[in-house]
PDB file of N, CA and C in Angstrom:
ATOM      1  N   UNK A   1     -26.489  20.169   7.928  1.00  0.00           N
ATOM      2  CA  UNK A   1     -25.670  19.110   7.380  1.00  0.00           C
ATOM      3  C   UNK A   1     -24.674  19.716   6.395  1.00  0.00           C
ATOM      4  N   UNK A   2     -23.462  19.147   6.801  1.00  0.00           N
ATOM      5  CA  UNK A   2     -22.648  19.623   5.197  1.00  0.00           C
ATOM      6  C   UNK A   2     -22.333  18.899   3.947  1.00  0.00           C
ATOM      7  N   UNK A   3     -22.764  20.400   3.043  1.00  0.00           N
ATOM      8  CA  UNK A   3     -22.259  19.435   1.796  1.00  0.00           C
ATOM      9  C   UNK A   3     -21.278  19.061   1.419  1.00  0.00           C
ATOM     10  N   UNK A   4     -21.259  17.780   0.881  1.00  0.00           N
ATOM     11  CA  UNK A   4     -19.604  17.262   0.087  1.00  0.00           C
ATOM     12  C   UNK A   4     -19.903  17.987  -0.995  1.00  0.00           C
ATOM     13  N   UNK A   5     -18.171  18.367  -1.612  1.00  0.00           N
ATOM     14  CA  UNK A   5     -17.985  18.120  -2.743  1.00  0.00           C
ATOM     15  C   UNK A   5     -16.177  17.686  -2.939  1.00  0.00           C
ATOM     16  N   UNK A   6     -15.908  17.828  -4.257  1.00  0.00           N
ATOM     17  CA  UNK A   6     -14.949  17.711  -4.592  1.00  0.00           C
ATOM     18  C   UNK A   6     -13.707  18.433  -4.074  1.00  0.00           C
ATOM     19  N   UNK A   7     -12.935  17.125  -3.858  1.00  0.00           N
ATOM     20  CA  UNK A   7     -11.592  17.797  -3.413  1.00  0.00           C
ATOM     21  C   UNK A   7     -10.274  16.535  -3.647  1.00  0.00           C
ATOM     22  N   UNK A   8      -9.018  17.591  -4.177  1.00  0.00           N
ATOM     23  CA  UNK A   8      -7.791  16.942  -3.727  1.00  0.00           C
ATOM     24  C   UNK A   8      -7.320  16.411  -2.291  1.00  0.00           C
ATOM     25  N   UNK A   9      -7.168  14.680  -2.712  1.00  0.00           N
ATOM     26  CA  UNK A   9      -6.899  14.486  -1.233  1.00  0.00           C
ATOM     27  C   UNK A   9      -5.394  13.842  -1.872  1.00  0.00           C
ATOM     28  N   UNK A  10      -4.199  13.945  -0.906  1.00  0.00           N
ATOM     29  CA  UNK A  10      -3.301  13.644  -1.262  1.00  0.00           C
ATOM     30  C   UNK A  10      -2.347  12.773  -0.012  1.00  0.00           C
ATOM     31  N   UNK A  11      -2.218  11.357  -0.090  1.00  0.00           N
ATOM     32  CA  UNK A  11      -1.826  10.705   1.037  1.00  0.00           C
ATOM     33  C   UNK A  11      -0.134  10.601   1.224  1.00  0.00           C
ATOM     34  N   UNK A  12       0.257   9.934   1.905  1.00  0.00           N
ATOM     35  CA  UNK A  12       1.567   9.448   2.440  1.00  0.00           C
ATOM     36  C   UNK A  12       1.570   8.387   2.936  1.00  0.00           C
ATOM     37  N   UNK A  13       2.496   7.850   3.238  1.00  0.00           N
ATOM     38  CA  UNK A  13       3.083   6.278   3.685  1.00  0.00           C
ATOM     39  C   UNK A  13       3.397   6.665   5.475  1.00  0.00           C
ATOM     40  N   UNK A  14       4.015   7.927   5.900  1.00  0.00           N
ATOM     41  CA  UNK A  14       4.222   8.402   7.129  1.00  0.00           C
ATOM     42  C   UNK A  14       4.241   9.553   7.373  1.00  0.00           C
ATOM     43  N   UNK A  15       3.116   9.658   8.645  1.00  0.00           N
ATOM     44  CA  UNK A  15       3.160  10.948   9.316  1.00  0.00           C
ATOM     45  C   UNK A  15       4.178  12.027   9.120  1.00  0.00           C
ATOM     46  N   UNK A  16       5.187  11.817   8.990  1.00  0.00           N
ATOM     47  CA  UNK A  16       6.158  12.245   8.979  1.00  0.00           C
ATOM     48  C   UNK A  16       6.557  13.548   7.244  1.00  0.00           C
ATOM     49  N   UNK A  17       6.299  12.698   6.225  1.00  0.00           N
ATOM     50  CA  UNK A  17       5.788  13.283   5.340  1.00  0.00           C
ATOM     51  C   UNK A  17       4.660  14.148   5.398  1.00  0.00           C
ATOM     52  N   UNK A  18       3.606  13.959   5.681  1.00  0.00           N
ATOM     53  CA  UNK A  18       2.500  14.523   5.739  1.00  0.00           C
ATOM     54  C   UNK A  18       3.114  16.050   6.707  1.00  0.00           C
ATOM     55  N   UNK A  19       3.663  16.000   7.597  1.00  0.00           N
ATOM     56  CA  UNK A  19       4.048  17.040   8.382  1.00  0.00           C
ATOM     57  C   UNK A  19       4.732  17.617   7.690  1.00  0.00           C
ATOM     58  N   UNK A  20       5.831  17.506   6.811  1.00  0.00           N
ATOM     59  CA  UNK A  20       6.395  18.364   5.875  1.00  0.00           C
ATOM     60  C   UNK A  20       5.591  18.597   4.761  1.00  0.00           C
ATOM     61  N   UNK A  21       4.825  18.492   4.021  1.00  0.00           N
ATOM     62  CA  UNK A  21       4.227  18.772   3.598  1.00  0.00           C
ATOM     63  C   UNK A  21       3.441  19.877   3.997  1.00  0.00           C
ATOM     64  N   UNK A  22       2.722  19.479   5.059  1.00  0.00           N
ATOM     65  CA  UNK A  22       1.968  20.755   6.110  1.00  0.00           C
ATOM     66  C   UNK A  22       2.972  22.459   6.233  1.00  0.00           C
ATOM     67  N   UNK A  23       4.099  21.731   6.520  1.00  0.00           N
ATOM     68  CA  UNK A  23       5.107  23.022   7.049  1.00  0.00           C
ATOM     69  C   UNK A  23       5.399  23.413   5.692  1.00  0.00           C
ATOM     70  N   UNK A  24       6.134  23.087   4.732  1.00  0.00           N
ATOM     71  CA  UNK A  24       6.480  23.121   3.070  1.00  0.00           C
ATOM     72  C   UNK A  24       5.121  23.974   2.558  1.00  0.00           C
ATOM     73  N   UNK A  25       3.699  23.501   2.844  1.00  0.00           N
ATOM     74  CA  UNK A  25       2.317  24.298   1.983  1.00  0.00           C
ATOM     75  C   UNK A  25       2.560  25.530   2.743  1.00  0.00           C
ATOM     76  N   UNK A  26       2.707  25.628   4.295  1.00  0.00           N
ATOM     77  CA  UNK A  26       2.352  27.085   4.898  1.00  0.00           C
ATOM     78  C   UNK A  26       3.243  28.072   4.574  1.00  0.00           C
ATOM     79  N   UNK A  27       4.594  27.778   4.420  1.00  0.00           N
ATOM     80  CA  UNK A  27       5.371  28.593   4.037  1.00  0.00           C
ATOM     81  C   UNK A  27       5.656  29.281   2.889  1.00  0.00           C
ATOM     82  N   UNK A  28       4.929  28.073   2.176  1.00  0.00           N
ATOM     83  CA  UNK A  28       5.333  28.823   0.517  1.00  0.00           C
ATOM     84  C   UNK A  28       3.525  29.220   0.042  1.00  0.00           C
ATOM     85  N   UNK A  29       2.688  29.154   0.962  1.00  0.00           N
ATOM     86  CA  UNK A  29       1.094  29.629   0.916  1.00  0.00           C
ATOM     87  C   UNK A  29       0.527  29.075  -0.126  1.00  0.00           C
ATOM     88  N   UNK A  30       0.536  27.359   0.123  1.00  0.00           N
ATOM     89  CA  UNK A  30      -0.002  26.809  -1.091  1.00  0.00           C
ATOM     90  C   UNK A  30      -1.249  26.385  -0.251  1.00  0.00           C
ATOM     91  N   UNK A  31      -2.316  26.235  -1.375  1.00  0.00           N
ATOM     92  CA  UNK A  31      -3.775  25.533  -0.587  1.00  0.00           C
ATOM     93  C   UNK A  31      -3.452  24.408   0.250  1.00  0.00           C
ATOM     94  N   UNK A  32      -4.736  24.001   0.892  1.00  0.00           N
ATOM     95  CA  UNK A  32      -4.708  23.052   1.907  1.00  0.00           C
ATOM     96  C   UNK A  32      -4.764  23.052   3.187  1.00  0.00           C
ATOM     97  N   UNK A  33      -4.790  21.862   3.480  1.00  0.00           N
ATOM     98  CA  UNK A  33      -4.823  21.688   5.287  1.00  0.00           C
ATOM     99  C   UNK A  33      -4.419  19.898   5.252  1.00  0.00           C
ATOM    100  N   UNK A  34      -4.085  19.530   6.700  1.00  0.00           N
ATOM    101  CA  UNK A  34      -3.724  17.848   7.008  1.00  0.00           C
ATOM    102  C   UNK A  34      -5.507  17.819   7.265  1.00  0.00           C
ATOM    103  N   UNK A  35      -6.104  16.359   7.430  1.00  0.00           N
ATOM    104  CA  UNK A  35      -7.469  15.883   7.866  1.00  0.00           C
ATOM    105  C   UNK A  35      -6.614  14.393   7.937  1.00  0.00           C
ATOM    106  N   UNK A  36      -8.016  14.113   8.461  1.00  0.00           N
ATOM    107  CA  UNK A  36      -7.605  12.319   8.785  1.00  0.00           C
ATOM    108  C   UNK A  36      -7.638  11.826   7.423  1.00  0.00           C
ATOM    109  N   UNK A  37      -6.872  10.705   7.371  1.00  0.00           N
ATOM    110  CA  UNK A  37      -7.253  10.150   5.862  1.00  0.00           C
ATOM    111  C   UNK A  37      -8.743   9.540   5.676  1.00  0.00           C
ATOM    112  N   UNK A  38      -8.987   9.921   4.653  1.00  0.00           N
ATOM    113  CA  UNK A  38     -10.796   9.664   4.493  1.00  0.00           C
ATOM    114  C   UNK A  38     -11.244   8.180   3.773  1.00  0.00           C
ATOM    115  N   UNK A  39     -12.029   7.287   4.693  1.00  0.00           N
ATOM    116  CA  UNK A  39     -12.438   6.132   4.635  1.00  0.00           C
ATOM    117  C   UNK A  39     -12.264   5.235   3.325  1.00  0.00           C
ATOM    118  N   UNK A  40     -12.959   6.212   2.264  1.00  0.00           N
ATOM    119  CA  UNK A  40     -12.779   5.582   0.980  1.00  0.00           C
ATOM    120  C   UNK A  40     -11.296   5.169   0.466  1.00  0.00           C
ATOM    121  N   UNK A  41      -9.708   5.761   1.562  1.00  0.00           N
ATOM    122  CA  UNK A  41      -8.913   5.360   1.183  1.00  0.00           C
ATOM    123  C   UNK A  41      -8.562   4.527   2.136  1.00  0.00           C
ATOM    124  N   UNK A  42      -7.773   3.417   1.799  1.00  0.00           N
ATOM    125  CA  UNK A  42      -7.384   2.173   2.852  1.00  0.00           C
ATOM    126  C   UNK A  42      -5.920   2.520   2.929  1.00  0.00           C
ATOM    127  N   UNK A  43      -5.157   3.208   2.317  1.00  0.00           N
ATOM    128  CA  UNK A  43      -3.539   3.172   2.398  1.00  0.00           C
ATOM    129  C   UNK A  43      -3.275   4.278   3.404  1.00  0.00           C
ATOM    130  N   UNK A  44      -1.714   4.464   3.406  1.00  0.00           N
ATOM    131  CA  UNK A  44      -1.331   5.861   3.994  1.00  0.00           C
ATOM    132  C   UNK A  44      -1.267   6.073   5.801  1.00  0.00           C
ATOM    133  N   UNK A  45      -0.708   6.670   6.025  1.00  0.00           N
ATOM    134  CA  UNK A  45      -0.792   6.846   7.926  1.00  0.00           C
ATOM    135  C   UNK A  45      -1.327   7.280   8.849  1.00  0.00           C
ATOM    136  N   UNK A  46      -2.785   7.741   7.561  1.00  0.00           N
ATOM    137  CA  UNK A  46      -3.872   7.943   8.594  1.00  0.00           C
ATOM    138  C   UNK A  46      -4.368   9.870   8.300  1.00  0.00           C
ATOM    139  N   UNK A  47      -2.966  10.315   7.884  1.00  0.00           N
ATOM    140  CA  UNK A  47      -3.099  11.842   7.752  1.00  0.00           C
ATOM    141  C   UNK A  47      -3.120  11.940   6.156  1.00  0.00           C
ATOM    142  N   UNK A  48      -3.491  12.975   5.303  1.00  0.00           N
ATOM    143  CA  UNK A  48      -3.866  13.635   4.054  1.00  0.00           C
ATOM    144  C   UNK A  48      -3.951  14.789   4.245  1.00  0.00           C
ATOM    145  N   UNK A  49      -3.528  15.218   2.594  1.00  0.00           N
ATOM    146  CA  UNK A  49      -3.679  16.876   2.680  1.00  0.00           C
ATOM    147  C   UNK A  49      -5.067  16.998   1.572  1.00  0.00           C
ATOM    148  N   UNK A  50      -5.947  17.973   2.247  1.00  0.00           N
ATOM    149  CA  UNK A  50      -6.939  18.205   1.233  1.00  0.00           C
ATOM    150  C   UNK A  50      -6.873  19.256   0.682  1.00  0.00           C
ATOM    151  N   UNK A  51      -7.198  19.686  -0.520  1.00  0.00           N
ATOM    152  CA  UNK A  51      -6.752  21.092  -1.257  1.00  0.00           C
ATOM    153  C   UNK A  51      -8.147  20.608  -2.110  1.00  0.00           C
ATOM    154  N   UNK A  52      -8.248  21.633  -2.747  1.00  0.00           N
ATOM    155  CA  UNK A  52      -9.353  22.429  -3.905  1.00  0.00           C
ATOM    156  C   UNK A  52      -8.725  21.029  -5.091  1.00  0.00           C
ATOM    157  N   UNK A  53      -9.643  20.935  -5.385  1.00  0.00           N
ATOM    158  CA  UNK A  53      -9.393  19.515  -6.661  1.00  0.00           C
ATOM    159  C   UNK A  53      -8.553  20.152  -7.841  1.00  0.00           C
ATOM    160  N   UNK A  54      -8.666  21.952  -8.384  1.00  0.00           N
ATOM    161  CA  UNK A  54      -7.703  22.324  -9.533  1.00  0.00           C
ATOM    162  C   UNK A  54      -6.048  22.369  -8.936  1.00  0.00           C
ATOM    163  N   UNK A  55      -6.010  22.233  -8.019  1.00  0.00           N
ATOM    164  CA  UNK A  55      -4.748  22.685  -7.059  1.00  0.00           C
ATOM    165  C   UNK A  55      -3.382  21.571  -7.466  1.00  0.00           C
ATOM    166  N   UNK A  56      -4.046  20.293  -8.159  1.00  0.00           N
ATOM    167  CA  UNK A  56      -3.215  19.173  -8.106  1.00  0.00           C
ATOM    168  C   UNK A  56      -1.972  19.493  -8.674  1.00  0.00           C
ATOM    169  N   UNK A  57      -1.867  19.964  -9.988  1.00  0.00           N
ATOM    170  CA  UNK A  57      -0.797  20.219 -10.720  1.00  0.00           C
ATOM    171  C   UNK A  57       0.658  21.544  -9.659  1.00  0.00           C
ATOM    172  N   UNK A  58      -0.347  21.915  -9.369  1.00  0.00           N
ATOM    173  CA  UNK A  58       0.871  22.757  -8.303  1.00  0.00           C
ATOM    174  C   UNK A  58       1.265  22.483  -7.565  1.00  0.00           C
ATOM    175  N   UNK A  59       0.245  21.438  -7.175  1.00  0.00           N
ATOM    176  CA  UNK A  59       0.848  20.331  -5.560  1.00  0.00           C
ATOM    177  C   UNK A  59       1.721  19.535  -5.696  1.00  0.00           C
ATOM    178  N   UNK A  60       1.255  18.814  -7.136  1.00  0.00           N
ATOM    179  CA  UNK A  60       2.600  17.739  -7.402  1.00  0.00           C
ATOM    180  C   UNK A  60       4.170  18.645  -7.558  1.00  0.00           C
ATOM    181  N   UNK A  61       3.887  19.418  -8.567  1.00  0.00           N
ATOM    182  CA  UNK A  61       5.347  19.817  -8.798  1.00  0.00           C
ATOM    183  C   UNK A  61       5.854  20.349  -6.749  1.00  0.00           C
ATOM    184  N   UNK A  62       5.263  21.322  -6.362  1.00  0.00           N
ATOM    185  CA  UNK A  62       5.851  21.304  -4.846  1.00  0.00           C
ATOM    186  C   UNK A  62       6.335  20.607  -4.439  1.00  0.00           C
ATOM    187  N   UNK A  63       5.620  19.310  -4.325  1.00  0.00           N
ATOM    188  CA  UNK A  63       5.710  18.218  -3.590  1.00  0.00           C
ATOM    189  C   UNK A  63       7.334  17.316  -4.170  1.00  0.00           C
ATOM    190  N   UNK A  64       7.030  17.260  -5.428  1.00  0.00           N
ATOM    191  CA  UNK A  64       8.517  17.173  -6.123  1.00  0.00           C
ATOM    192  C   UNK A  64       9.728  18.265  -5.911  1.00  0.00           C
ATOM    193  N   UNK A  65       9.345  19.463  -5.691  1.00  0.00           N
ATOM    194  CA  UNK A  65      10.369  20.821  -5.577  1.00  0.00           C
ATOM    195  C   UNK A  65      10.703  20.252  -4.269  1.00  0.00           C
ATOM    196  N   UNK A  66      10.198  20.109  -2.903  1.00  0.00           N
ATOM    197  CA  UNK A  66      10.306  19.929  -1.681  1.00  0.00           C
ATOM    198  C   UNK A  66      11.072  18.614  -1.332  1.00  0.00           C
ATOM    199  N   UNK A  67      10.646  17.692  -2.061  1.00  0.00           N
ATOM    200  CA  UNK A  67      11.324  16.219  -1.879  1.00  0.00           C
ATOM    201  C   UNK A  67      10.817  15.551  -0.883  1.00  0.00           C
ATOM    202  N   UNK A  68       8.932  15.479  -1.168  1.00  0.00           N
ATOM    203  CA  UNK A  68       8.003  15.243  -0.091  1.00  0.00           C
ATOM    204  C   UNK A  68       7.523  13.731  -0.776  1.00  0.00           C
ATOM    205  N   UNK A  69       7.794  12.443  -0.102  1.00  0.00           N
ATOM    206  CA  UNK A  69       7.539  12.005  -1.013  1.00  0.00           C
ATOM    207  C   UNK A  69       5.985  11.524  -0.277  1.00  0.00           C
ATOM    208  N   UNK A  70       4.968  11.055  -1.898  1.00  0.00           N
ATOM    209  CA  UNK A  70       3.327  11.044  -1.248  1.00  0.00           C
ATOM    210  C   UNK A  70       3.250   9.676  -1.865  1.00  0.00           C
ATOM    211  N   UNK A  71       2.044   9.201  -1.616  1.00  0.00           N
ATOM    212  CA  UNK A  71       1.591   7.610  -2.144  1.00  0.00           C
ATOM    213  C   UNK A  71       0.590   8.027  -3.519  1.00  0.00           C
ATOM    214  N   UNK A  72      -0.442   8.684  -3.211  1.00  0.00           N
ATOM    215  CA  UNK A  72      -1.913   8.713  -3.974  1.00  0.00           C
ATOM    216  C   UNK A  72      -2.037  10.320  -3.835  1.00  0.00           C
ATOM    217  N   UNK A  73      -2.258  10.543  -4.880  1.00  0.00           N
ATOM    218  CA  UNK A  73      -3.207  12.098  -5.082  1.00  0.00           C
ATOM    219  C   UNK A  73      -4.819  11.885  -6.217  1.00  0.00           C
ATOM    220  N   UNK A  74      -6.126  12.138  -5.136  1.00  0.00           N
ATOM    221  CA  UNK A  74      -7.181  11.766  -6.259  1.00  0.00           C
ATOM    222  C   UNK A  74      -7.997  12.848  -5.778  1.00  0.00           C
ATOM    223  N   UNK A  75      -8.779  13.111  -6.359  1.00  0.00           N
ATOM    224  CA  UNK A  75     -10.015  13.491  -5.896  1.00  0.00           C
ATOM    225  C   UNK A  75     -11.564  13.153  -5.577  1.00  0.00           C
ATOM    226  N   UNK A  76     -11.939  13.098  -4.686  1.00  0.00           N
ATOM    227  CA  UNK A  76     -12.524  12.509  -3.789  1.00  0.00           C
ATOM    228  C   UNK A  76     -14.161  13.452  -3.529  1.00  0.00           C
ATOM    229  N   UNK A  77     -15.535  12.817  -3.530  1.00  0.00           N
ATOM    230  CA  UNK A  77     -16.669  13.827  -2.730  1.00  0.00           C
ATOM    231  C   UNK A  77     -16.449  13.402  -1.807  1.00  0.00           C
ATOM    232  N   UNK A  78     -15.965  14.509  -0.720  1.00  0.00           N
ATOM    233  CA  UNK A  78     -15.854  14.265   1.122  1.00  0.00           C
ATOM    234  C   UNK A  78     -16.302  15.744   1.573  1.00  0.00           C
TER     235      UNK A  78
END
């Protein structure tokens, strides 16, 4: 069985975001990966980026550097 723990999950309004985001993290080798959006959240298009829960502060500013725009960034046991 695996264990949860803590992690940055960070949503969007459209796929579409979420994919730049994806391409924007790989290139500039920031943590993360896309997953489905995880149950406990009801918003968003279904996709999220999950990263390491200390990661947030670097994610936001990226995410602002990039002009990615997101809905929710929390951290989550998944």
């Amino acid at each position: 069985m695996r264990i949860k723990k803590p992690a940055l999950v960070v949503t969007f309004a459209t796929a579409a975001e979420a994919m730049k985001m994806e391409k924007y993290c790989l290139a500039r080798n920031l943590p993360g990966r896309l997953i489905p959006t995880p149950q406990e959240i009801s918003a968003g298009c279904g996709l999220a980026w999950k990263a390491p829960e200390d990661a947030r502060e670097r994610l936001v500013s990226a995410m602002t550097e990039g002009k990615i725009h997101w809905e929710d960034a929390r951290v989550l046991t998944i």
